[in-house]
Protein backbone atom coordinates (compact mmCIF):
# COMPACT_ATOMS: atom_id res chain seq x y z
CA UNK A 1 -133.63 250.22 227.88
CA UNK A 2 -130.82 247.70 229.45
CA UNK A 3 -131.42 244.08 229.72
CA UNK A 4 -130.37 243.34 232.68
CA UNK A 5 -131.13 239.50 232.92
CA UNK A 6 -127.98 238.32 231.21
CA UNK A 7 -125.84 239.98 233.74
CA UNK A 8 -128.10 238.74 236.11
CA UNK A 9 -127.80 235.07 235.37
CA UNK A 10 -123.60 235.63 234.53
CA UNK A 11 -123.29 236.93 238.00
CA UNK A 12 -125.60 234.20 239.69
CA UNK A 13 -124.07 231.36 237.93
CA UNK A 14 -120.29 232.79 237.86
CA UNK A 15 -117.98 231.62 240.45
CA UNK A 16 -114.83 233.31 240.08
CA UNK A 17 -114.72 237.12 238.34
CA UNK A 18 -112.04 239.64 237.75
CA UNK A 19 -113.21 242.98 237.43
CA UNK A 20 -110.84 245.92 235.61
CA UNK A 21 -111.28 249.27 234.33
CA UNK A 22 -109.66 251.89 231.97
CA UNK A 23 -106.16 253.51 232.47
CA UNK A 24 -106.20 256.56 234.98
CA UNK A 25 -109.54 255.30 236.83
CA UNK A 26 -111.76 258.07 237.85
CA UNK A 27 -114.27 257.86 240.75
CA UNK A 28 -117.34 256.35 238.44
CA UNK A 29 -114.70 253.47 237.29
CA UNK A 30 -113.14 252.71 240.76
CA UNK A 31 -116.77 253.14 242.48
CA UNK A 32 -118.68 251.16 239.81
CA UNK A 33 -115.44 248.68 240.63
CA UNK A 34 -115.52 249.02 243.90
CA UNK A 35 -120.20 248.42 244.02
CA UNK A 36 -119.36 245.32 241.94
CA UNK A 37 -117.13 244.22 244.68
CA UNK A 38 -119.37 244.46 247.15
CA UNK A 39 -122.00 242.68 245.13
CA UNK A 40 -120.44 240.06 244.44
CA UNK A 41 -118.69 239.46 247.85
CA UNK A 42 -122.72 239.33 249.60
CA UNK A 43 -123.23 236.42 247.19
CA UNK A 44 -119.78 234.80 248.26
CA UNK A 45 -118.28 234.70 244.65
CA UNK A 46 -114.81 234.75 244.30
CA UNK A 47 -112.95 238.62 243.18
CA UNK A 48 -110.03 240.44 242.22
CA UNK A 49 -109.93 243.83 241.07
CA UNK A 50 -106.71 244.20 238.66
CA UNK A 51 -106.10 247.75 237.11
CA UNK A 52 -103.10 248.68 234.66
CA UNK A 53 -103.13 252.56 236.96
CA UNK A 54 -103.26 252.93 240.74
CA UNK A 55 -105.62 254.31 242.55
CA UNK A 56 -105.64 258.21 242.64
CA UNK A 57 -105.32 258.94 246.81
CA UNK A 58 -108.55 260.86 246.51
CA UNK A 59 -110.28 257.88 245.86
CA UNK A 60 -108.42 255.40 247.93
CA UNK A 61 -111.30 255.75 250.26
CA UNK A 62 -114.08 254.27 247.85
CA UNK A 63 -112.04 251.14 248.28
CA UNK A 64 -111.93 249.96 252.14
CA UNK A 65 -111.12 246.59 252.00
CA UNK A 66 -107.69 247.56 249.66
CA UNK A 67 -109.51 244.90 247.21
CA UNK A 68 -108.16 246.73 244.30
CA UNK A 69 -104.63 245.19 242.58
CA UNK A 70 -102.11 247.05 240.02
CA UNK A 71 -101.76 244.99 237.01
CA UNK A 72 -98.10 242.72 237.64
CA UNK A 73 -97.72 241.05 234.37
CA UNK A 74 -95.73 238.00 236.67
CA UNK A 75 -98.37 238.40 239.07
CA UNK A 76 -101.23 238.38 236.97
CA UNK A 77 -100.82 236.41 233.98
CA UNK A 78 -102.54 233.26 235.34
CA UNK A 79 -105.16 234.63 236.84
CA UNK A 80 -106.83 235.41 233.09
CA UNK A 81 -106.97 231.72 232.48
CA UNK A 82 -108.17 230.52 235.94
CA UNK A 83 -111.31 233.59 236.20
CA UNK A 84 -114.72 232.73 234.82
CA UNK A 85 -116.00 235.87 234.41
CA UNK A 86 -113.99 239.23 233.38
CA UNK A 87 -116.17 242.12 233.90
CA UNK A 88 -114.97 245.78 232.45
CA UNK A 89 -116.85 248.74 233.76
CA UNK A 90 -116.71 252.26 232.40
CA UNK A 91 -115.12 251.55 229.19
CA UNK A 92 -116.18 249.90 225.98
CA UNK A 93 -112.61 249.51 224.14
CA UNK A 94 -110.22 246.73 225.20
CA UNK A 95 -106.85 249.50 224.60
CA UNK A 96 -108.15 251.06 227.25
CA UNK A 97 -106.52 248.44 229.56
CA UNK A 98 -103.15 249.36 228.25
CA UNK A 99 -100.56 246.08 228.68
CA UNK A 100 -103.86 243.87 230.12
CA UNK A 101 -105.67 243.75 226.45
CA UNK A 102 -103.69 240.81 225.23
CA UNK A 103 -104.18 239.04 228.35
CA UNK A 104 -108.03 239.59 228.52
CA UNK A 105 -108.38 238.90 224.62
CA UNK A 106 -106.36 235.59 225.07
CA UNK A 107 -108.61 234.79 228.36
CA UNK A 108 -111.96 232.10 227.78
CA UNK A 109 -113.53 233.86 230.39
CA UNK A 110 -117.06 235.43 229.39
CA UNK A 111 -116.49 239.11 228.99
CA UNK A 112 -118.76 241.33 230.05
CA UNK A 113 -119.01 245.70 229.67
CA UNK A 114 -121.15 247.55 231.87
CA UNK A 115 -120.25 250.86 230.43
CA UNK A 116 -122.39 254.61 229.39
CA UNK A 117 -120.16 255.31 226.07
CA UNK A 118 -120.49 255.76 223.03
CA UNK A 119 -119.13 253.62 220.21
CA UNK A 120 -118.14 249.87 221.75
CA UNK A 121 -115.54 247.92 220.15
CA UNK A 122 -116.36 244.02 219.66
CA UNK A 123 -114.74 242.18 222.08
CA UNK A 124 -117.26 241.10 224.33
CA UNK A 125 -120.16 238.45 224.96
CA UNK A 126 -122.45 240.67 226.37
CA UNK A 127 -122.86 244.34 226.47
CA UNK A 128 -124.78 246.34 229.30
CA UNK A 129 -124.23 249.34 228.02
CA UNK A 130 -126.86 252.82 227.31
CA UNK A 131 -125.31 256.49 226.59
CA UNK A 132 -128.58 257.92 228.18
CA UNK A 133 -127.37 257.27 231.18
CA UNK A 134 -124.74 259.58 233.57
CA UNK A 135 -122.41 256.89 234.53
CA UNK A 136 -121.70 253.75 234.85
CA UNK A 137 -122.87 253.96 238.42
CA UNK A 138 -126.12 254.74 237.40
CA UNK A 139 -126.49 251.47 235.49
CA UNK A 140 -124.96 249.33 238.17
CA UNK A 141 -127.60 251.43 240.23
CA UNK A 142 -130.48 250.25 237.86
CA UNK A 143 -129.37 246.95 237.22
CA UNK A 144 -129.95 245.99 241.72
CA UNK A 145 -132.88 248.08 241.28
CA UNK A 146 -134.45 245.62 238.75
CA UNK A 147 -133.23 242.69 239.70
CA UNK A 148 -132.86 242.56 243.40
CA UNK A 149 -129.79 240.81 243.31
CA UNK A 150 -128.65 242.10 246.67
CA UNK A 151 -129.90 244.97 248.99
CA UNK A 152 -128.01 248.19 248.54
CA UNK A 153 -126.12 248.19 251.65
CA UNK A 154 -123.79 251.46 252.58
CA UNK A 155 -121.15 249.60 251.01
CA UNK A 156 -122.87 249.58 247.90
CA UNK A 157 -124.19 253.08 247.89
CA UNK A 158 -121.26 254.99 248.47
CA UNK A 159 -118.94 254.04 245.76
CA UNK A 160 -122.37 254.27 243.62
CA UNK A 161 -122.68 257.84 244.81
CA UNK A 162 -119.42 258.81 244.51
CA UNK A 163 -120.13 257.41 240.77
CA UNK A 164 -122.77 259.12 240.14
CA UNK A 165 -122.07 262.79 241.77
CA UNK A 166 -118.01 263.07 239.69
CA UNK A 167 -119.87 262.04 236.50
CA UNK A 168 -122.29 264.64 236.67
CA UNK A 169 -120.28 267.14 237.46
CA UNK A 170 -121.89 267.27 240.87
CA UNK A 171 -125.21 267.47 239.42
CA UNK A 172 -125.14 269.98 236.71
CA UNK A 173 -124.45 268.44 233.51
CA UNK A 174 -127.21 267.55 230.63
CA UNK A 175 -127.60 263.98 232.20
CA UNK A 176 -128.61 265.13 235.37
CA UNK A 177 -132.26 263.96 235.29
CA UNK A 178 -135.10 264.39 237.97
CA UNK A 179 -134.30 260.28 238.61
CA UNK A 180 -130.71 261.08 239.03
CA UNK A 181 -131.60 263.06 242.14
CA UNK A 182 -134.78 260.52 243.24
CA UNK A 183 -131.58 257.84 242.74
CA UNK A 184 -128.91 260.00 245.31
CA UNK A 185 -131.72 260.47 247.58
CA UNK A 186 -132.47 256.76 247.77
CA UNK A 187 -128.67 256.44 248.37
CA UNK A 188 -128.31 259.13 250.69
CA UNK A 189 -131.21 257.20 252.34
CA UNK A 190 -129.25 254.41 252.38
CA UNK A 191 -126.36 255.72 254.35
CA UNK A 192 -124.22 257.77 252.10
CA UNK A 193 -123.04 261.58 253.79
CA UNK A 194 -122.71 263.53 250.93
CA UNK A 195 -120.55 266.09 251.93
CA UNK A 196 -117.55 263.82 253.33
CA UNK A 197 -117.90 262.35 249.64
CA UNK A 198 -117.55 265.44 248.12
CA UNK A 199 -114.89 266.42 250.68
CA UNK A 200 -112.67 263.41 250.06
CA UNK A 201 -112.20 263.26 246.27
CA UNK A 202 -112.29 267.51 245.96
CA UNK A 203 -111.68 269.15 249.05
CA UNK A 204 -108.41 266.99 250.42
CA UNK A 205 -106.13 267.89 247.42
CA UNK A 206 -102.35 267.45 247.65
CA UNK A 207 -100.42 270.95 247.65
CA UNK A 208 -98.52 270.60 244.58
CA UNK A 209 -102.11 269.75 242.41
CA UNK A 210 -102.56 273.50 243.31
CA UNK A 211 -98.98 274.51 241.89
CA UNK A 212 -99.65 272.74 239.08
CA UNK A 213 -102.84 274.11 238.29
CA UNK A 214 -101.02 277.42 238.34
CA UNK A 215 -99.33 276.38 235.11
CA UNK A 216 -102.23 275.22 233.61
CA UNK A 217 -104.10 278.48 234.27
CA UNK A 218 -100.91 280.68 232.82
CA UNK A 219 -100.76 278.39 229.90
CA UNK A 220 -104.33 278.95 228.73
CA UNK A 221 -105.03 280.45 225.66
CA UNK A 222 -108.26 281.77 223.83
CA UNK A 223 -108.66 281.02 219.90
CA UNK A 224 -111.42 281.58 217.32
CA UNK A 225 -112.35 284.69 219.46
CA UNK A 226 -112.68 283.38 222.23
CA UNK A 227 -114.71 280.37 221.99
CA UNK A 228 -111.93 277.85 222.18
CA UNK A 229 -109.99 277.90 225.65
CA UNK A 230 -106.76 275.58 225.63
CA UNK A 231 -104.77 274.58 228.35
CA UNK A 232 -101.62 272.40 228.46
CA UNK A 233 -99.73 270.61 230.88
CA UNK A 234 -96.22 269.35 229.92
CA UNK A 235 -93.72 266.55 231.80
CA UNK A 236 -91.60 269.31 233.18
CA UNK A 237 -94.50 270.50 234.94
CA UNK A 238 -95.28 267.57 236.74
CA UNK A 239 -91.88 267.50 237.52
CA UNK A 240 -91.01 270.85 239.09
CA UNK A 241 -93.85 270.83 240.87
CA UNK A 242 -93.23 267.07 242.09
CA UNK A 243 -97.22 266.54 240.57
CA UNK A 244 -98.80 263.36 239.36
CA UNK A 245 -100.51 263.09 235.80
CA UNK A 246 -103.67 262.22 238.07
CA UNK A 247 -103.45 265.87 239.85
CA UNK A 248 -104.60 267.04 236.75
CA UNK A 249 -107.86 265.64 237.08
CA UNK A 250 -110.71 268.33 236.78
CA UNK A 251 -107.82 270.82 235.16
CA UNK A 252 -110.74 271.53 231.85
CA UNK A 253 -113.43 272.77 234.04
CA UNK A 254 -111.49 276.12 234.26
CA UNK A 255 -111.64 276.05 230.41
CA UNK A 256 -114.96 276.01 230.23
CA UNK A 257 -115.81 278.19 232.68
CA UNK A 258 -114.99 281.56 231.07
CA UNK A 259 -117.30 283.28 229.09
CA UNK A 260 -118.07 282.73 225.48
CA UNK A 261 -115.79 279.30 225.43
CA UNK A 262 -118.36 276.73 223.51
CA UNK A 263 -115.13 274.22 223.57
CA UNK A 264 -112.27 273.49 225.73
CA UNK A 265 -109.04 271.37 225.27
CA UNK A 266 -107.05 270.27 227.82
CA UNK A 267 -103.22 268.64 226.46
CA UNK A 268 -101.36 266.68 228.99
CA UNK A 269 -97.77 265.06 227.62
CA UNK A 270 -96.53 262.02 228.71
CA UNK A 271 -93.62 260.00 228.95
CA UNK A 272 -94.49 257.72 226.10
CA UNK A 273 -97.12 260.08 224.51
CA UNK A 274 -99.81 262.27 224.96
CA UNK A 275 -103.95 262.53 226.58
CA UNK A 276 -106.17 265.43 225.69
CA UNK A 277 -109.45 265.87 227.55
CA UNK A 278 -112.16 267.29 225.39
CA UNK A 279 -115.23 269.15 226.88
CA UNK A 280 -118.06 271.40 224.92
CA UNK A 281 -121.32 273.27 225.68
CA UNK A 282 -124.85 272.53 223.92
CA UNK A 283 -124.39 270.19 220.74
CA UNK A 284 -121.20 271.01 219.74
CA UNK A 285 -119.94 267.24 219.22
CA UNK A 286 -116.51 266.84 220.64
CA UNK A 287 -117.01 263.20 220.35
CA UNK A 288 -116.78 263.49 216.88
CA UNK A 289 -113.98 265.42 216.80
CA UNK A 290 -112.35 262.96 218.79
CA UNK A 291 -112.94 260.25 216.52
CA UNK A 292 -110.83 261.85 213.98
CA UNK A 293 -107.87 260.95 216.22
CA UNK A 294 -108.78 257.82 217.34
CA UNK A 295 -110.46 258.89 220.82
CA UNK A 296 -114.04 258.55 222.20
CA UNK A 297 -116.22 259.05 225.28
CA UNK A 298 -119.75 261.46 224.83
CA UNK A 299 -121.37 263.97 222.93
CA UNK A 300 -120.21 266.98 225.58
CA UNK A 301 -117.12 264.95 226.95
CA UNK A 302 -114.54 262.72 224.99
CA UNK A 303 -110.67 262.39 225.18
CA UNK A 304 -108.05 261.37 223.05
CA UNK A 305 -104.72 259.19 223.68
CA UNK A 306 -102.23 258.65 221.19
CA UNK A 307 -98.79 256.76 222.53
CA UNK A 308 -95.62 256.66 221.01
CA UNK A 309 -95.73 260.55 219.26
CA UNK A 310 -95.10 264.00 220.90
CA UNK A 311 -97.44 265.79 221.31
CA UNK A 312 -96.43 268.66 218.91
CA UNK A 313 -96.88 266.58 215.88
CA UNK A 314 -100.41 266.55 216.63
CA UNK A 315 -101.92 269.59 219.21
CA UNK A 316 -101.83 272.53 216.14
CA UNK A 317 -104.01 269.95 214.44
CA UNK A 318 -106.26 269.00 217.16
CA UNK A 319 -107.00 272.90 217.46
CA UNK A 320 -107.95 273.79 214.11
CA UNK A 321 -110.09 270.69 213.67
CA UNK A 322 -111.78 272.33 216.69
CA UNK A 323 -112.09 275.50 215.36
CA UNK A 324 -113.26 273.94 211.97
CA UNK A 325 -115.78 272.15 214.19
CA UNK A 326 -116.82 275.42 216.02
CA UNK A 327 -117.07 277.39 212.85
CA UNK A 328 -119.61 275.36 211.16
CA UNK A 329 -122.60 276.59 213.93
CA UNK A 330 -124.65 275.07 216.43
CA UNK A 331 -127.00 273.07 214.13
CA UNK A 332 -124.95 271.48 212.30
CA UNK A 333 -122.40 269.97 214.15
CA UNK A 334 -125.15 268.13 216.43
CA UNK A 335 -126.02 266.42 213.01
């Protein structure tokens, strides 16, 4: 159970706050973002939002006041020395902010996590932070709930929503509780339409996501028979297809949805490295396996990111440490 009063007092008695997430935001980092925002704004505290990644255009519309900055080192720099308060939502390790760490290590400001992961690193003052729950939303959610900091105004609940319904996966993964729905009834209550949500970050996709996804789906491959589905994306792909790493977003899904796949594996190259999105059924632990190359996230979703390597030198690895993983049955992997 979260504590809430520290984060409570910080944001009563804070004056100025900067508020970032984790590279390539997804809609529970921009909307948790984007519900702080609006907090903070109804108690007249000073804001910026600074993010190392833009905004994916599917979300753009979480974020109607354009409060949300790209990270400008020249820009920037001073404003990690002049903030009271940096707050970090969905994420719980400070790499995660890509060329921003040094700058928020070096900052005085109280630090602050409001994140759902597992695993934090140490570079905080206080951590609001509980893997039990489905997002990061949901805590920000809980946390005006208990305190009554500010009324949840339509401002406040759609970003919350939009948190909420992507981490789920629309409702229908393990953390999908009976309060989850009781929580995006209250919102839907509160103003939120559902279905233009839903429309706007799935249904409004960019033609070339679509082309892209048709390389992903001819790259996939079955292992282990069949219970390992792998799907890669390289540079030249984005390329030919004049994609965005960000159009990728969702790509797993189609992993896991064939039959008998217990674990999927999504590889996506970069230009100065690689990202591999990790997703499993029941208790097979892809956090864990994740671990072993330096990644994180949850018990049923993790990723890695390793910079400065190709991605050959480590994706034949990845696989058979998944199919080790696999191999050793149900019971024992949720150990």
């Amino acid at each position: 159970m979260i504590n809430f009063e520290p984060l409570a007092d910080v944001v009563n008695n804070g004056k100025n706050f900067l508020i970032t997430t984790h590279v390539n935001p997804d809609a529970d980092a921009i909307g948790s973002e984007i519900a702080l925002y609006f907090i903070l704004k109804s108690l007249q505290k000073k804001i910026n939002i600074v993010n190392y990644s833009s905004t994916p255009y599917y979300l753009q519309f979480l974020d109607p006041d354009n409060a949300i900055q790209q990270f400008n080192p020249e820009k920037h720099e001073s404003l990690f020395s002049e903030v009271d308060v940096i707050i970090h939502v969905d994420l719980n390790r400070c790499s995660r902010t890509v060329k921003m760490e040094p700058y928020i290590k070096g900052s005085k400001a109280l630090k602050i996590i409001i994140d759902h992961h597992e695993d934090p690193e140490d570079f905080h003052d206080h951590l609001i932070a509980d893997t039990s729950y489905s997002s990061t939303g949901h805590i920000i959610y809980d946390f005006l709930e208990k305190t009554k900091i500010t009324p949840i105004s339509p401002d406040i609940a759609i970003p919350i929503y939009a948190a909420i319904m992507t981490d789920t996966g629309s409702f229908k993964y393990d953390r999908t509780t009976p309060r989850v729905h009781r929580i995006a009834a209250h919102l839907l209550e509160i103003g939120v339409n559902p279905t233009d949500v839903y429309r706007q970050i799935y249904d409004e996709s960019k033609f070339t996501k679509y082309k892209l996804l048709g390389r992903g789906l001819e790259s996939m491959t079955l292992f282990n028979d069949g219970n390992l589905a792998v799907m890669t994306i390289y540079q030249k792909d984005l390329a030919e297809c004049d994609a965005l790493e960000t159009d990728t977003d969702g790509f797993i899904n189609f992993c896991m949805g064939v039959e008998k796949v217990v674990v999927g594996l999504f590889f996506l190259e970069l230009e100065d490295g690689f990202k591999a999105s990790l997703r499993s059924k029941g208790n097979y632990s892809v956090h864990k396996l994740a671990a072993l190359f330096g990644g994180g996230g949850h018990r049923n979703a993790s990723g890695i990111r390793i910079r400065n390597h190709k991605m050959y030198e480590f994706k034949d690895k990845i696989i058979e440490e998944t199919i080790i993983m696999i191999n050793k049955g149900y019971d024992e992997v949720q150990n």
